[in-house]
N, C-alpha and C. Protein backbone atom coordinates (compact mmCIF):
# COMPACT_ATOMS: atom_id res chain seq x y z
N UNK A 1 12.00 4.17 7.06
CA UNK A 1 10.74 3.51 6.78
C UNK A 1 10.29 2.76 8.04
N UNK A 2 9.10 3.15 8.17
CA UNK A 2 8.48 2.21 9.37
C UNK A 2 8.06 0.57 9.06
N UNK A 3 9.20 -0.21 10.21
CA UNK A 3 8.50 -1.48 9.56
C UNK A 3 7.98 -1.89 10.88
N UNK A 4 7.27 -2.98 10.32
CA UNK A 4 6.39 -3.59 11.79
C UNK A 4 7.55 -4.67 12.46
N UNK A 5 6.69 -4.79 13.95
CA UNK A 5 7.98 -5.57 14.68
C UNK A 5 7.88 -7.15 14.83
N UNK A 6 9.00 -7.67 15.05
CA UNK A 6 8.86 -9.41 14.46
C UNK A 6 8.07 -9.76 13.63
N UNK A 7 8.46 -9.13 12.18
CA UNK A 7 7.94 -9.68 11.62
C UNK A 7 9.01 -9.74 10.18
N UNK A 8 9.31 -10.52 9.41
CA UNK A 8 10.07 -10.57 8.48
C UNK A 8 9.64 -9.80 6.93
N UNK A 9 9.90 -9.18 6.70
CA UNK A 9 9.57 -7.86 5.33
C UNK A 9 9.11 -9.09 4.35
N UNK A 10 10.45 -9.50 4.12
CA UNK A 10 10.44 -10.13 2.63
C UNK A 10 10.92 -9.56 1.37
N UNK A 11 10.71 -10.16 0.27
CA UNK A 11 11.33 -9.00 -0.50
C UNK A 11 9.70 -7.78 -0.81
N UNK A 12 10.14 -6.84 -1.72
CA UNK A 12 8.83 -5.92 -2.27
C UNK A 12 8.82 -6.01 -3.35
N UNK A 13 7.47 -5.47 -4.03
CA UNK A 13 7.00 -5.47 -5.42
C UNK A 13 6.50 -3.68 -5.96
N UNK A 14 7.55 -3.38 -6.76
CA UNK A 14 7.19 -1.99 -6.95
C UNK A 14 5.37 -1.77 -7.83
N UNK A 15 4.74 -0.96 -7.17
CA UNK A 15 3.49 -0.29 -7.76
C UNK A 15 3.62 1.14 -8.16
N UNK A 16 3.17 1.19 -8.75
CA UNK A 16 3.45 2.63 -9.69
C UNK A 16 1.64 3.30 -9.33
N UNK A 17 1.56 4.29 -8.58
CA UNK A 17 0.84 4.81 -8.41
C UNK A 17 0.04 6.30 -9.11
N UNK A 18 -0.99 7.14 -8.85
CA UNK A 18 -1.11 8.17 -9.43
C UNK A 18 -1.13 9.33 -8.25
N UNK A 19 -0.53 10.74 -8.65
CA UNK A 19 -0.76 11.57 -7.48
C UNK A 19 -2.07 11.32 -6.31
N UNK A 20 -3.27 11.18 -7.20
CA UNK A 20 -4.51 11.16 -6.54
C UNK A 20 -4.27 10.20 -5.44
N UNK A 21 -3.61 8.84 -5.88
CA UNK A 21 -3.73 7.62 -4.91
C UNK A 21 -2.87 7.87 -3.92
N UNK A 22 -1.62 8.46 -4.32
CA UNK A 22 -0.69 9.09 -3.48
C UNK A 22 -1.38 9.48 -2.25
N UNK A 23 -2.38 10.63 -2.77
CA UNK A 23 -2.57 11.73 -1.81
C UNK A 23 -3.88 10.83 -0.85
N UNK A 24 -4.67 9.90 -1.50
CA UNK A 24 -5.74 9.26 -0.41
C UNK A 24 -4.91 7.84 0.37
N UNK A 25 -3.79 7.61 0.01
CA UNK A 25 -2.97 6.65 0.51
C UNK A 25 -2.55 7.64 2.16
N UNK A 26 -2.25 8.67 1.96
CA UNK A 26 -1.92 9.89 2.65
C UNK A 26 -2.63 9.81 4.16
N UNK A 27 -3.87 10.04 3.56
CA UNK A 27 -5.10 9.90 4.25
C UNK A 27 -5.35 8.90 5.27
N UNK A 28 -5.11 7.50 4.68
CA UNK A 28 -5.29 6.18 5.37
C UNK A 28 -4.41 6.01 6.79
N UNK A 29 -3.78 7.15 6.40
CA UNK A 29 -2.42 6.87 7.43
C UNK A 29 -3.16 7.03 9.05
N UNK A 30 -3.72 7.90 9.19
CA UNK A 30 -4.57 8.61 10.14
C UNK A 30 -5.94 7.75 10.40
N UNK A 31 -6.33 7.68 11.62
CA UNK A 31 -7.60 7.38 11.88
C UNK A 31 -7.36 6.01 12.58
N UNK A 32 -8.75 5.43 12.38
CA UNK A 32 -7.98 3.94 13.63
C UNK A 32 -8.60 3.07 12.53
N UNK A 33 -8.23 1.28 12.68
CA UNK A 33 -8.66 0.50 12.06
C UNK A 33 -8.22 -0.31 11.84
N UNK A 34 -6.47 -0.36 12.39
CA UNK A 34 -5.67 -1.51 12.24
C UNK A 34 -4.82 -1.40 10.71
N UNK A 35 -5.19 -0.56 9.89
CA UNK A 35 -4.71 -0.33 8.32
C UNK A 35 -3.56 0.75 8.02
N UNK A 36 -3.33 1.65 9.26
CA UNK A 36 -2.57 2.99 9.29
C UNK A 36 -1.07 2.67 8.90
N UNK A 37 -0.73 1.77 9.92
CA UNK A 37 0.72 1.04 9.25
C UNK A 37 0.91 0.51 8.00
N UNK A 38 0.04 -0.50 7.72
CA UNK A 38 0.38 -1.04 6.49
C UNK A 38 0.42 0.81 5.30
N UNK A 39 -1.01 1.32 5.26
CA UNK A 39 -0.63 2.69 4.60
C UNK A 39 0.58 3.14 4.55
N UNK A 40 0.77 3.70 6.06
CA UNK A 40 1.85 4.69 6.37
C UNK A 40 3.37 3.47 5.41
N UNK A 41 3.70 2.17 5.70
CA UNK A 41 4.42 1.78 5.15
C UNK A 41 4.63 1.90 3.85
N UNK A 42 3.59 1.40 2.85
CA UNK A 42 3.58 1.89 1.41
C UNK A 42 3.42 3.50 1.24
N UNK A 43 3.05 4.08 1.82
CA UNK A 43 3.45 5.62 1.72
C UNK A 43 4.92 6.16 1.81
N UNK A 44 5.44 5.60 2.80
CA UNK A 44 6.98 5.95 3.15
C UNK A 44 7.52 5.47 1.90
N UNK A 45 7.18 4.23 1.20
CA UNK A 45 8.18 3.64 0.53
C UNK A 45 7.98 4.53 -1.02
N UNK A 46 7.15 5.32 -1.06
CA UNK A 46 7.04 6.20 -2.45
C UNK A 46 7.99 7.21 -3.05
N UNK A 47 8.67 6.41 -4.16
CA UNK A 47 9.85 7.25 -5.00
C UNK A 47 9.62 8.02 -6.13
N UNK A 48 9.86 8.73 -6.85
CA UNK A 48 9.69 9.33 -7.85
C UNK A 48 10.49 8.17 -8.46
N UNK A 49 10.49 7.77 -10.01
CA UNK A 49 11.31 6.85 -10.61
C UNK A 49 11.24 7.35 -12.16
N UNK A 50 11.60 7.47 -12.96
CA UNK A 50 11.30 7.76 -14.40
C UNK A 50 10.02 8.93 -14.50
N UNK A 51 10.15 9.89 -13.79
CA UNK A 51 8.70 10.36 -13.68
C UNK A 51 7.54 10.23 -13.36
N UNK A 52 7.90 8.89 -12.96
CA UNK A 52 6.05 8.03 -12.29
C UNK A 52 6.54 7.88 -10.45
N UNK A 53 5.25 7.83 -9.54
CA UNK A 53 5.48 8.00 -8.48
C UNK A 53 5.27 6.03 -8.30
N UNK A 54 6.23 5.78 -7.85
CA UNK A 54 6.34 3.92 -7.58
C UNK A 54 6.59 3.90 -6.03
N UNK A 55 6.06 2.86 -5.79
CA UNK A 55 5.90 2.52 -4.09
C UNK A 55 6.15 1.13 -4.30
N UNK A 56 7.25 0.95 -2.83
CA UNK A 56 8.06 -0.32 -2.75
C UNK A 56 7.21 -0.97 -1.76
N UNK A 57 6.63 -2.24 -1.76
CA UNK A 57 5.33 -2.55 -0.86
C UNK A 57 5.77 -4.39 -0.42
N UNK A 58 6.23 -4.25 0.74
CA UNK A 58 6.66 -5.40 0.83
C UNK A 58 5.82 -6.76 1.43
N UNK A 59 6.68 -7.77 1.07
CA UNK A 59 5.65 -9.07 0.87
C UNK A 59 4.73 -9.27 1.70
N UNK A 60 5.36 -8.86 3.00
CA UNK A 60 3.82 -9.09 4.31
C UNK A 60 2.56 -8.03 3.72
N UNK A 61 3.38 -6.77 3.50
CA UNK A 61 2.08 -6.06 3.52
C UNK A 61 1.10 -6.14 1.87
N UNK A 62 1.99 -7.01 0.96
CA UNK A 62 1.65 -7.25 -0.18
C UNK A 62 0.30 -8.59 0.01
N UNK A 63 0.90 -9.59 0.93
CA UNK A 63 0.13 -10.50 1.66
C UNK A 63 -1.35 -9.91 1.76
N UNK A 64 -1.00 -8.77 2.76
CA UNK A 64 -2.57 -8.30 3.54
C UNK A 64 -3.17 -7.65 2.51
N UNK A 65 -2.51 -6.82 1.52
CA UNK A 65 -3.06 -6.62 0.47
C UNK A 65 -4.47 -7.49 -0.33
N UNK A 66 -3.61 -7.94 -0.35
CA UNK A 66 -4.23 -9.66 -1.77
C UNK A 66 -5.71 -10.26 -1.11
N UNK A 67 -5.44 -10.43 0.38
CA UNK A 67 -6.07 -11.57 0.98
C UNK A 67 -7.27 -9.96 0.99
N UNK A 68 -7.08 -8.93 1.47
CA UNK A 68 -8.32 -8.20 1.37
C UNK A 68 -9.15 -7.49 0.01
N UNK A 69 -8.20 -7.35 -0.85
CA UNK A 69 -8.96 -7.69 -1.96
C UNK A 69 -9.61 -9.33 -2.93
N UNK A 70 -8.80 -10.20 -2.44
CA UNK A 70 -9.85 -11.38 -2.70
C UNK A 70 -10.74 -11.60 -2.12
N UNK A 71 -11.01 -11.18 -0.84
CA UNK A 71 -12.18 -11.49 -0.27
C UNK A 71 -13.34 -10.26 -0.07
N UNK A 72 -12.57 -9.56 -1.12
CA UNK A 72 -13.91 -8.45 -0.95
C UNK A 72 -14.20 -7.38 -0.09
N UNK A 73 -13.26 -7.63 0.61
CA UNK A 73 -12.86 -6.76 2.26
C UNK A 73 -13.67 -5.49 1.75
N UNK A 74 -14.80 -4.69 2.36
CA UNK A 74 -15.25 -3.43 2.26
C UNK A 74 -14.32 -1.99 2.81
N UNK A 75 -14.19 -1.22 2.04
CA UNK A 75 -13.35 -0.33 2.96
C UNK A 75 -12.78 1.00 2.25
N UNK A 76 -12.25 1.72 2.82
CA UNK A 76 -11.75 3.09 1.95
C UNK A 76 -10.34 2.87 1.23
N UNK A 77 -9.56 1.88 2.52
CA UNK A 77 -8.16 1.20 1.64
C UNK A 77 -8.14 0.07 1.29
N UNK A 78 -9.18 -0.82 1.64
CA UNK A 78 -9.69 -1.70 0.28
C UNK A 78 -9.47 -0.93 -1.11
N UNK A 79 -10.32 -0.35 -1.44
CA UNK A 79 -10.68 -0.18 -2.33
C UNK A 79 -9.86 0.87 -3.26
N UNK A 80 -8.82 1.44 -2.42
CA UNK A 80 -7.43 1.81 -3.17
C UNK A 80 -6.93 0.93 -3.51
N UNK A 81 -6.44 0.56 -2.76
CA UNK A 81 -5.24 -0.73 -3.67
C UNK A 81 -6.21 -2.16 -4.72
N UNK A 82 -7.72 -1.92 -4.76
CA UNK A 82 -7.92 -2.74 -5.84
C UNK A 82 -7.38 -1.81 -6.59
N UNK A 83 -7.76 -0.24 -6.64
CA UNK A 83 -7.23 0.36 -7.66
C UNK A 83 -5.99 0.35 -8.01
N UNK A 84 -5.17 0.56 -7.21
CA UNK A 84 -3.77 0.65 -7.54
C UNK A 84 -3.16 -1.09 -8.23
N UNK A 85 -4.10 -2.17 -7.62
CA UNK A 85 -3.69 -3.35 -7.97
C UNK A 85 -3.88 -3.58 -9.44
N UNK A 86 -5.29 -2.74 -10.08
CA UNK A 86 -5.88 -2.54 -11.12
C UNK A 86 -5.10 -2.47 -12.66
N UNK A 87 -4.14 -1.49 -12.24
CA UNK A 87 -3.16 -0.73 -12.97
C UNK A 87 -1.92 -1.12 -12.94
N UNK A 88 -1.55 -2.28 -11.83
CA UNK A 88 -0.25 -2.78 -11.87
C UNK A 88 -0.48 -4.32 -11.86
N UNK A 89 -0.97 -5.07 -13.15
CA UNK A 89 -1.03 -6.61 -12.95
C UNK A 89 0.51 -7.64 -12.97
């Protein structure tokens, strides 16, 4: 798993995702914008678990998460993980 450098993980919070999000999480990985890592990280961390696809998403990047969906952040992975946040309260 790719983690970022000096910086402390923390623990993670499993999200249970859907193929679809899977596959546009996929997507995010690529392109420029400063967001590719955090993606590519919750992408790497995606397990199959009981039949549902769950992603291990740890506290920093759970952090950047939160703070861009509270504030509304506009965007293509904005607006995944409201979804994915949607479905996992």
């Amino acid at each position: 798993m790719v983690k970022p450098k000096g910086k402390v993980l923390g623990k993670g919070r499993e999200l249970v995702l859907t193929p679809d999000q899977r596959d546009k999480l996929r997507e995010y990985t690529k392109g420029q914008g400063g967001y590719q890592g955090l993606c590519d990280r919750v992408r790497q961390g995606i397990k199959t678990k009981n039949g549902k696809l769950v992603a291990l998403v740890y506290q920093e990047d759970m952090a950047r998460i939160l703070e861009a969906a509270a504030h509304g952040d506009e965007g293509g992975w904005q607006a995944l993980f409201r979804d994915i946040m949607a479905a996992n309260p």
